[in-house]
Protein backbone atom coordinates (compact mmCIF):
# COMPACT_ATOMS: atom_id res chain seq x y z
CA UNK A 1 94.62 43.94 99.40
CA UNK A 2 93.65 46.20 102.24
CA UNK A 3 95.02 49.58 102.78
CA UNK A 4 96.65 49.67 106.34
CA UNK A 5 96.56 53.56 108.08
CA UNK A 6 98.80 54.54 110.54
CA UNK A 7 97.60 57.76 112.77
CA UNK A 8 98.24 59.40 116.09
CA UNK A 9 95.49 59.14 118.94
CA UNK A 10 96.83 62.31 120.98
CA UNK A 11 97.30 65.79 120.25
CA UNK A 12 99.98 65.05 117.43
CA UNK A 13 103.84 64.59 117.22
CA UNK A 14 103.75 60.86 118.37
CA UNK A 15 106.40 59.74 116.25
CA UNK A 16 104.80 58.40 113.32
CA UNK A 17 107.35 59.38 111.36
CA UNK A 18 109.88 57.09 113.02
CA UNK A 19 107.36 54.34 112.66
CA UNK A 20 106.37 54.41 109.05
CA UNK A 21 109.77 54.20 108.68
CA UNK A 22 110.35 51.02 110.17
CA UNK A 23 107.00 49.80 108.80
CA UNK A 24 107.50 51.04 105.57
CA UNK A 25 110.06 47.76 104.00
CA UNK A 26 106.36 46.00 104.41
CA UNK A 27 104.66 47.88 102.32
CA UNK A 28 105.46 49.06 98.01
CA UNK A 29 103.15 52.55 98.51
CA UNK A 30 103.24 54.72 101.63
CA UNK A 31 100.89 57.74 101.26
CA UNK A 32 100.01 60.62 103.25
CA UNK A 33 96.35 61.91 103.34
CA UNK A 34 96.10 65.08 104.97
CA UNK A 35 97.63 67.67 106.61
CA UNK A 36 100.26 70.29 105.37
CA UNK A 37 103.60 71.60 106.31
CA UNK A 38 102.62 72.19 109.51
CA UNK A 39 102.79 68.48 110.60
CA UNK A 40 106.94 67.59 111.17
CA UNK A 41 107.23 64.02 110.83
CA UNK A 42 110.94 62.96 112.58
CA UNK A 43 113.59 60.17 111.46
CA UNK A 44 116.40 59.41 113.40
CA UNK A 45 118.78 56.53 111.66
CA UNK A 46 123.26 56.53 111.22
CA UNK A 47 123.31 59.33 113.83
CA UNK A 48 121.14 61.91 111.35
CA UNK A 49 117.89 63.00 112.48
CA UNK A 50 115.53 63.97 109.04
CA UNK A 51 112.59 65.99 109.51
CA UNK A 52 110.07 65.74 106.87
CA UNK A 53 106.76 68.07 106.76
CA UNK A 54 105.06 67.17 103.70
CA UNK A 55 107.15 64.24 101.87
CA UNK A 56 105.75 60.85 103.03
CA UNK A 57 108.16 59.18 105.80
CA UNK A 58 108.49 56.10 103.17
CA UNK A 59 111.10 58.42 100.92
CA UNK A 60 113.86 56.48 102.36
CA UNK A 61 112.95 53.49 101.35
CA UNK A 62 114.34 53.23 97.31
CA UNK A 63 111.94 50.80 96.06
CA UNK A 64 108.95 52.43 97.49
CA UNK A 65 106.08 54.86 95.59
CA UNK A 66 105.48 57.69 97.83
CA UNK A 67 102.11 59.59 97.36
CA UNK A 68 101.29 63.44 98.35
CA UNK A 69 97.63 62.59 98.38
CA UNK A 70 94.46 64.78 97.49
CA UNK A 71 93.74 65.45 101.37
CA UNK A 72 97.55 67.33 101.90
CA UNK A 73 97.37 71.20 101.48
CA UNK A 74 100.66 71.41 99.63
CA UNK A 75 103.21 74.86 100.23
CA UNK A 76 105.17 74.52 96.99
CA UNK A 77 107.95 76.28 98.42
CA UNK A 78 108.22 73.81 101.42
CA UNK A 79 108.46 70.78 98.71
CA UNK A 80 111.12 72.47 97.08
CA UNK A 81 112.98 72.80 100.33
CA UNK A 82 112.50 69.62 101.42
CA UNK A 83 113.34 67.71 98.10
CA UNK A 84 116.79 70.16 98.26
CA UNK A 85 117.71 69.15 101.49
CA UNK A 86 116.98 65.18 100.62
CA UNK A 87 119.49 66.34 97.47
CA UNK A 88 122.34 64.62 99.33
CA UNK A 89 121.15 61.57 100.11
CA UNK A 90 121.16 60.30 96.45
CA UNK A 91 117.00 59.55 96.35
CA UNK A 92 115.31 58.66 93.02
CA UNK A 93 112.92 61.34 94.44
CA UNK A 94 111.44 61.91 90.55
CA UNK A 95 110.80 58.22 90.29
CA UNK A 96 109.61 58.10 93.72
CA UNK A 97 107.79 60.81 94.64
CA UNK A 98 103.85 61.64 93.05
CA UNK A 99 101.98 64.37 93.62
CA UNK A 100 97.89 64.54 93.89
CA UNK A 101 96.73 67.00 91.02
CA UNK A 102 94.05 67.42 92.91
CA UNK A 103 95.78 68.41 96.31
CA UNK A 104 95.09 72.15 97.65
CA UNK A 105 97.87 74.80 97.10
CA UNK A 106 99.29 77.03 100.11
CA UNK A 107 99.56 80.08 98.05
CA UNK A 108 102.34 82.91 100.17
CA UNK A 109 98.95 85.29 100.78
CA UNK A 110 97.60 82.08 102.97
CA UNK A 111 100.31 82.40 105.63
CA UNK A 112 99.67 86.09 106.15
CA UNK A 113 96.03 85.55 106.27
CA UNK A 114 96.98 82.76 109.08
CA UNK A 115 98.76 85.60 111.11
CA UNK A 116 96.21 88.20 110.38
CA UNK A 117 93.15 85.68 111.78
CA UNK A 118 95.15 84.89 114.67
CA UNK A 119 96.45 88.34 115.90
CA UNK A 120 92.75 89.14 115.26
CA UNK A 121 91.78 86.79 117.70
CA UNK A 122 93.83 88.13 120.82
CA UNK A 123 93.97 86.39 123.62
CA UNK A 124 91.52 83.71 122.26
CA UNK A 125 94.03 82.80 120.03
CA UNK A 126 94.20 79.13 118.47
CA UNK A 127 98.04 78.37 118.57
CA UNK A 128 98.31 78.12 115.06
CA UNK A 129 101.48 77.49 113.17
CA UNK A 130 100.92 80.16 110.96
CA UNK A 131 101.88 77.95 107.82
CA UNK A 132 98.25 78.59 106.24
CA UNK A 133 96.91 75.16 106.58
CA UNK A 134 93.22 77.14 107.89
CA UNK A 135 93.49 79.79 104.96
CA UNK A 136 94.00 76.41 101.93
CA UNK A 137 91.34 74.11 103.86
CA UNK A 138 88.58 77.33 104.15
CA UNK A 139 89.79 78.08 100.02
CA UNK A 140 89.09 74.36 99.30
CA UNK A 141 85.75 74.30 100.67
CA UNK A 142 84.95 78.05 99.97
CA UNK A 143 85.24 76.31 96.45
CA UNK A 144 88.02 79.35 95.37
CA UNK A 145 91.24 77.41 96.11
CA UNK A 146 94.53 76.40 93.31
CA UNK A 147 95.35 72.60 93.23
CA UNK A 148 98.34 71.04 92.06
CA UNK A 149 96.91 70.37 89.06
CA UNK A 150 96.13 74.12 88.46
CA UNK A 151 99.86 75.11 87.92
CA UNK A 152 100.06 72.63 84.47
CA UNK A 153 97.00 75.44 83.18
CA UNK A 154 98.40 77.92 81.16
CA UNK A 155 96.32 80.32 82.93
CA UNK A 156 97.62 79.48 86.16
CA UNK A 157 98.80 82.97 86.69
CA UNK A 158 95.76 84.11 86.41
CA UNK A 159 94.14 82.05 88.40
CA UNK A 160 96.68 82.75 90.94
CA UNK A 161 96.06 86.53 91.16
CA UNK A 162 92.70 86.58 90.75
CA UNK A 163 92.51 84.51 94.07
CA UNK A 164 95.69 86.63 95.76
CA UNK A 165 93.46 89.63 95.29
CA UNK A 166 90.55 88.52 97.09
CA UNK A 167 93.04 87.50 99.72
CA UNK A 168 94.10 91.23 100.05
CA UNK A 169 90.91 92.68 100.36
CA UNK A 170 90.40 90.22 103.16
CA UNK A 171 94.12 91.29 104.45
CA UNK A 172 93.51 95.16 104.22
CA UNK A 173 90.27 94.74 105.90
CA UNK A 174 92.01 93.33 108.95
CA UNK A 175 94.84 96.18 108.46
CA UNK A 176 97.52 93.82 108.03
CA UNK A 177 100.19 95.03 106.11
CA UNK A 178 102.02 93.08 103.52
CA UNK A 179 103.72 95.22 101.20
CA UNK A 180 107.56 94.48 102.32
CA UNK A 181 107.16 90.32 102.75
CA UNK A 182 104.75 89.25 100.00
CA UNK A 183 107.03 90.30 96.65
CA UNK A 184 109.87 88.11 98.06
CA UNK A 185 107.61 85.28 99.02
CA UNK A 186 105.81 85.16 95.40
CA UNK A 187 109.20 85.51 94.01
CA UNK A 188 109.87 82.42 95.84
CA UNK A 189 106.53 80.34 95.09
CA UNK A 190 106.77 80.81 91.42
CA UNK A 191 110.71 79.39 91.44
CA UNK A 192 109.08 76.36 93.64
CA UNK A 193 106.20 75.92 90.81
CA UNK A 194 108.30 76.12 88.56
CA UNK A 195 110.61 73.63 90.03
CA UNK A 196 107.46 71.21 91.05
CA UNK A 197 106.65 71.02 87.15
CA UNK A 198 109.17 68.34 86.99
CA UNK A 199 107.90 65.86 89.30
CA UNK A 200 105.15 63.19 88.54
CA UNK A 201 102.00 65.19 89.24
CA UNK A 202 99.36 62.08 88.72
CA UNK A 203 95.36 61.44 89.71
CA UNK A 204 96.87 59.85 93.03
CA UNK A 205 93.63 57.93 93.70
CA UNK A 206 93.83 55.69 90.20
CA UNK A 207 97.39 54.93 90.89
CA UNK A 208 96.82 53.68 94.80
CA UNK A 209 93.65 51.62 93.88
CA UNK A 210 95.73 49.82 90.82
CA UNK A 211 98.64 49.14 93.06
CA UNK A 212 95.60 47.65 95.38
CA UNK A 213 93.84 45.59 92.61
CA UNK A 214 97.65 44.34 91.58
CA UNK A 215 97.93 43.32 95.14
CA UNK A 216 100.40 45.48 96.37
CA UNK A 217 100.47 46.77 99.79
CA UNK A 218 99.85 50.54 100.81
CA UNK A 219 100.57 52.38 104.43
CA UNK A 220 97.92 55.37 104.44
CA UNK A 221 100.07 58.12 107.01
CA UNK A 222 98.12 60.56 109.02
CA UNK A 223 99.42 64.43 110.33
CA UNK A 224 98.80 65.78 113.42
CA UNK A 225 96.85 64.13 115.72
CA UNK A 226 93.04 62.69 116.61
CA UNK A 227 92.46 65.19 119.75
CA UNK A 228 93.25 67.42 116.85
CA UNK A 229 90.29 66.49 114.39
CA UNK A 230 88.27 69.03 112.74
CA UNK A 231 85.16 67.09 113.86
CA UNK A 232 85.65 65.29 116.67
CA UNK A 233 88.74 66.95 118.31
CA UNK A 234 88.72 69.62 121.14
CA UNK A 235 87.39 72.62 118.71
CA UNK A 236 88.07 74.89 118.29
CA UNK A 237 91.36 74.45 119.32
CA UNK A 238 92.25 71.84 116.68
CA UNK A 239 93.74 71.23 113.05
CA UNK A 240 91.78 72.07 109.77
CA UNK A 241 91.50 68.11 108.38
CA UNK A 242 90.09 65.28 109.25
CA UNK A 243 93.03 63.85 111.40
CA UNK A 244 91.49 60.09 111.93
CA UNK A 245 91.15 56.65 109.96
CA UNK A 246 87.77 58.35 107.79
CA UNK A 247 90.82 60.70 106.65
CA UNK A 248 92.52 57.82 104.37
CA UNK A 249 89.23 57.49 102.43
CA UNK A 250 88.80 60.85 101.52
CA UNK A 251 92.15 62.03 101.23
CA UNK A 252 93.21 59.04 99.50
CA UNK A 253 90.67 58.23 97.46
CA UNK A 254 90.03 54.39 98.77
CA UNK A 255 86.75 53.06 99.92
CA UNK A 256 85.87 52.50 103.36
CA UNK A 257 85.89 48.54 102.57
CA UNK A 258 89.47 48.71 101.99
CA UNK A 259 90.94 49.95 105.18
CA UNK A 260 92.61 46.90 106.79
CA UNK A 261 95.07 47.42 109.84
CA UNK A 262 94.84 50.52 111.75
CA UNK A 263 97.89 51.64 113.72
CA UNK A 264 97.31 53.71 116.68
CA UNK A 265 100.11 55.62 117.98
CA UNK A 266 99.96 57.39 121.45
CA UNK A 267 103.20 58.44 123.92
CA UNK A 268 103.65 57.06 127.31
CA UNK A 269 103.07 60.43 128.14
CA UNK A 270 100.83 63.32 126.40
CA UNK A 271 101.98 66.48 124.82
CA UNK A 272 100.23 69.29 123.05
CA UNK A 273 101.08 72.59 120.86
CA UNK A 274 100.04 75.48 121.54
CA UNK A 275 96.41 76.61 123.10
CA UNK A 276 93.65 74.60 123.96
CA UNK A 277 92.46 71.86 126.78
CA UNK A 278 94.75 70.09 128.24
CA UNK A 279 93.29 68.05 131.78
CA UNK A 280 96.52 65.99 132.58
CA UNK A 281 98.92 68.80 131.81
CA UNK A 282 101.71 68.92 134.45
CA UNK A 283 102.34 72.78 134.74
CA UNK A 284 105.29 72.40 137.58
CA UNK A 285 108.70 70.76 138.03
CA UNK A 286 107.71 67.24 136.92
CA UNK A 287 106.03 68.89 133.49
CA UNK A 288 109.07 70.16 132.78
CA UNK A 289 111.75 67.79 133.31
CA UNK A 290 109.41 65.68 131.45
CA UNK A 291 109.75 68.35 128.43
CA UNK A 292 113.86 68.54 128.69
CA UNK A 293 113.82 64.74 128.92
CA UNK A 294 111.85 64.06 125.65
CA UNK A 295 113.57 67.10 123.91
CA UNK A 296 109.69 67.71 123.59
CA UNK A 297 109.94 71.05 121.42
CA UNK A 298 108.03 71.24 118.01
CA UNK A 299 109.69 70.02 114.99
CA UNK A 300 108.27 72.59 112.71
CA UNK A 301 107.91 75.67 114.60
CA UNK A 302 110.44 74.79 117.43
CA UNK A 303 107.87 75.70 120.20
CA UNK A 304 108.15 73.89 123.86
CA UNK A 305 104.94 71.55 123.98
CA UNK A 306 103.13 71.17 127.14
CA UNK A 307 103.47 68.17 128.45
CA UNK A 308 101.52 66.01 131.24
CA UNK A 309 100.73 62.03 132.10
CA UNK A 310 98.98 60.03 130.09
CA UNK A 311 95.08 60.41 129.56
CA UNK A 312 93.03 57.39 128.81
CA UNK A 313 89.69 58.51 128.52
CA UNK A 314 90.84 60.63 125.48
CA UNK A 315 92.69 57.48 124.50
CA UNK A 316 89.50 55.57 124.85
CA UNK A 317 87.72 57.64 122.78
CA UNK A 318 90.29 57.82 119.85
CA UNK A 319 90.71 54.46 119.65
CA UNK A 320 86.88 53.76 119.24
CA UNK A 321 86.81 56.91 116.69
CA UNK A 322 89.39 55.41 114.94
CA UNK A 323 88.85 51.56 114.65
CA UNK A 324 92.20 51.17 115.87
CA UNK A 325 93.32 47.49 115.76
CA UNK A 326 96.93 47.98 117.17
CA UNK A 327 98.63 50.21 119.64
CA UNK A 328 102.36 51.36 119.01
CA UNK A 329 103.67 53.25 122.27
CA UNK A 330 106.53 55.91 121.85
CA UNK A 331 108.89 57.66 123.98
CA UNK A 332 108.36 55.20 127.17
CA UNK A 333 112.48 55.93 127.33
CA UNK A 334 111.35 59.33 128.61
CA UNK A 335 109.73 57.96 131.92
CA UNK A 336 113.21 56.18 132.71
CA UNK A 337 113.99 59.29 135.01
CA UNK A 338 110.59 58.96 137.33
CA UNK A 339 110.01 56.86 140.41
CA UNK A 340 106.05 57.43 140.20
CA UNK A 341 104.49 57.25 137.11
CA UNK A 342 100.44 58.43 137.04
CA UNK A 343 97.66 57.25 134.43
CA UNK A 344 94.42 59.42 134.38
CA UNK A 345 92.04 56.69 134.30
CA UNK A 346 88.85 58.94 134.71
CA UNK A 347 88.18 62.46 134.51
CA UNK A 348 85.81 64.27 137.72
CA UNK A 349 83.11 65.89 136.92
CA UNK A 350 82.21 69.40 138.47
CA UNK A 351 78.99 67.70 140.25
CA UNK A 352 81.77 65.17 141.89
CA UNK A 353 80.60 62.48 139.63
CA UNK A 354 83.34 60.14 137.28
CA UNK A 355 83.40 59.36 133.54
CA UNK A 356 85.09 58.21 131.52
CA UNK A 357 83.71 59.72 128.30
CA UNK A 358 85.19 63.22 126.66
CA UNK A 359 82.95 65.96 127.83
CA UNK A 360 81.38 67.92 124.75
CA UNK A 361 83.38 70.99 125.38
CA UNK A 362 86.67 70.76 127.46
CA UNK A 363 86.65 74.27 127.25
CA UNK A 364 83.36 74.94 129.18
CA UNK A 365 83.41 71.77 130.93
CA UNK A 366 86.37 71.73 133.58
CA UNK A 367 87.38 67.96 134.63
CA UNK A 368 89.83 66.59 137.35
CA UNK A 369 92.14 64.29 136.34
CA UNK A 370 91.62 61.05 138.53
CA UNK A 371 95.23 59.30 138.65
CA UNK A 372 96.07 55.69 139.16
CA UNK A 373 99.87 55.47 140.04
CA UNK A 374 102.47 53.04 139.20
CA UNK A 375 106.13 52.28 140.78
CA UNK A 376 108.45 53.77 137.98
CA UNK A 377 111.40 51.54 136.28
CA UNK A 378 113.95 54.26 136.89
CA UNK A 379 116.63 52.74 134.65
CA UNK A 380 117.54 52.75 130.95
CA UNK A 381 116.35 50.39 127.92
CA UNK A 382 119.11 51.23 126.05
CA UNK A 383 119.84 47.85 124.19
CA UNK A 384 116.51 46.02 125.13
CA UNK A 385 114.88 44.99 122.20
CA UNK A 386 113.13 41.58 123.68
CA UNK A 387 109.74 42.43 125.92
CA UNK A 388 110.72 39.51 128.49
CA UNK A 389 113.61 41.44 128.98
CA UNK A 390 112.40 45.04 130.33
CA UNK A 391 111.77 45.86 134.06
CA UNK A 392 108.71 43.81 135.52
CA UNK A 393 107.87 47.61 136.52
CA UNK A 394 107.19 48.54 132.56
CA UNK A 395 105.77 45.42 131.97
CA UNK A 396 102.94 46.39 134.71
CA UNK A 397 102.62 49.48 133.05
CA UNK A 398 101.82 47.51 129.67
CA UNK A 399 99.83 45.31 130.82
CA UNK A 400 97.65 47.87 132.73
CA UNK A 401 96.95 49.69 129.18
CA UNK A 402 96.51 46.37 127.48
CA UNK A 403 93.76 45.25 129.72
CA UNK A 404 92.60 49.12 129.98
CA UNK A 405 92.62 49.64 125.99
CA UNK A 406 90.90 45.87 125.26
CA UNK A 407 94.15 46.06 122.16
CA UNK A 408 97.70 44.63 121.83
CA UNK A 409 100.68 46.95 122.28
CA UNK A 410 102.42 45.66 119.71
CA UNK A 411 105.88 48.04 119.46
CA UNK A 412 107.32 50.12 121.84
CA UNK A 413 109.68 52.59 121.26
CA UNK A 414 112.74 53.21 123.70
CA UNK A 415 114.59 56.10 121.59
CA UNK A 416 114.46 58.32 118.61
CA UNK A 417 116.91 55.78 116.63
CA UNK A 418 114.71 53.19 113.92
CA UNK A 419 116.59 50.56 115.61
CA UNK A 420 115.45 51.49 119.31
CA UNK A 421 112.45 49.40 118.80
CA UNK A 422 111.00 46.62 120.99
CA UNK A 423 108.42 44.10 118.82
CA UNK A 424 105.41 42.50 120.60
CA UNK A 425 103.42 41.95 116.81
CA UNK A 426 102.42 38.65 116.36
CA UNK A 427 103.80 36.91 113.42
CA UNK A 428 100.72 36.64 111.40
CA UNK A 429 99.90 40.47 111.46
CA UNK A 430 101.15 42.64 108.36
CA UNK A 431 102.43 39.65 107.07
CA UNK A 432 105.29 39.46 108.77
């Protein structure tokens, strides 16, 4: 068996969350890789929209394993809140749910080193969600960091302070005071270890390659988004992880050889978080009823994203990072409202010249967009779940990308709901 990876090609908050969820009957293990708390993945099924941050989007599912893998940075208090607000839903979450021993801990003294890097940064800020995703990920490969399998040590607590100390060296150096938040907040990680004892904390990577040589089939779920890679996103305004398909192997544990079916996901639109390059970003009227039509606000922090038309050069060039065999477009529901719809098909060089390549610093490098337009559908999907059955206009669109993108758009969502869904797959893919 082949390990199939679903990911986002934009700037994050595509809606994989919806679609491992409708994926996920397919498969026995879903699994996310990397990431941390600051990734909210959104379900929307019976009327009740679920917002998970670190839990894999499979937890629904009752007969599926669901796998915090090595790659996550784990916030112990997070899990606890999540798993609490899950309480009423009646999940086997301890049969369910395993942990990576050997995934990073967000200790409290990681968030406040998050804020205290950022203020520190001024107007050159990053944008980040101050969750202390950076702080665990420099830990981890600073070689100081706690992993999940740290807090079954009986000298965990030491452990613990002897890192929280160097953090407040680092924290008075930048003068940041955190003498009236941080009792409360260790107060409140200790409860959460405590509380994550009793959960199946397991060498993740041994359990997904025996489900793989019993032949069962895994979904590998990626955070955030490509544009968003440490390596090859738009640094440095990008996440701490390795966002793309590479991501699975590493924060999994599975060899390269193994990765079978790679899902790309990618809005009819883009959207981004917080600072950083942008070249299709729509900073007028049409941006914004854009943002009030998707309800495009951040399902962590809350924050409005920018929003702007859709980019395919930076498509291009996360698809070919990525290996992507199929294309799952989101949100297309949110276009319903415009009579002219606009692709950036190339970006304009300062010297007046076209490409269609990502420059190596969008921040240096300024690009025009160069639009293609298309006549809008301006009507609702509501109901449509058969392709042949959607506005010739939106079939133009998808055929434009199809041709554009050399790959099959095989779903497309129309709404937030698992069952606003139309399927172009073909019958032999997944199995299905």
């Amino acid at each position: 068996m082949k390990v199939d990876v679903l990911l986002g090609l934009q700037w994050g908050d595509e809606g994989k969350g919806k679609i491992v969820d409708v994926l996920a009957p397919r498969y026995q293990v879903v699994a996310r890789f990397q990431g941390g708390p600051n990734a909210g993945h959104t379900l929307e099924f019976d009327g009740i929209k679920h917002v998970l941050h670190q839990i894999p989007s499979g937890i629904f599912r009752s007969d599926i394993q669901n796998i915090i893998g090595n790659g996550v940075v784990l916030d112990p208090i997070v899990f606890k809140r999540e798993i609490e607000n899950l309480a009423k839903y009646n999940l086997d979450l301890i049969s369910n749910l395993f942990v990576s021993k050997k995934a990073s801990l967000i200790l409290p003294t990681h968030s406040l080193l998050d804020a205290a890097y950022e203020r520190s940064k001024g107007d050159s800020k990053i944008g980040s969600t101050l969750r202390g995703i950076g702080p665990a990920y420099q830990d981890k490969v600073a070689r100081l960091g706690l992993r999940v399998g740290d807090v079954l040590s009986p000298r965990f607590a030491e452990k613990y302070q002897k890192l929280v100390d160097a953090h407040k060296a680092i924290l008075d150096y930048y003068s940041f005071d955190y003498s009236a938040v941080l009792p409360q907040s260790e107060e409140n990680f200790f409860a959460a270890i405590e509380f994550m004892r009793q959960f199946k904390l397991v060498n993740s990577e041994y359990i997904v390659n025996d489900a793989l040589a019993a032949g069962k089939t895994v979904l590998a779920e990626g955070a955030q988004g490509s544009l968003l890679d440490i390596d090859f996103g738009s640094y440095p305004f990008v996440t701490s992880s390795t966002t793309m398909t590479a991501g699975a192997s590493t924060g999994l544990g599975i060899a390269p050889r193994q990765i079978g079916e790679v899902f790309g996901i990618f809005k009819a639109y883009c959207t981004r978080v917080g600072s950083g390059p942008f070249p299709t970003e729509l900073m007028d009227e049409t941006g914004e009823k854009m943002r009030q039509e998707g309800r495009e606000f951040g399902a962590t922090t809350g924050r409005p994203r920018r929003c702007g038309w859709l980019d395919l050069p930076a498509l291009k060039y996360a698809i070919m990072i990525n290996g992507v065999t199929q294309l799952i477009m989101m949100k297309v529901d949110v276009l319903n409202i415009f009579d002219t719809i606009k692709i950036c098909t190339h970006y304009r060089l300062a010297d007046g010249s076209l490409t269609e390549q990502l420059p190596y610093d969008l921040c240096d490098e300024a690009v025009e967009p160069v639009y293609t337009e298309f006549k809008g559908w301006s009507q609702s999907l509501e109901g449509i779940h058969d392709f042949d059955a959607v506005p010739q206009e939106l079939i133009a669109y998808v055929k434009f990308l199809e041709e554009e993108l050399k790959l099959p758009i095989t779903f497309i969502s129309t709404g937030p709901d698992r069952q606003e869904l139309i399927s172009r797959e073909a019958p032999a893919l997944l199995g299905a």
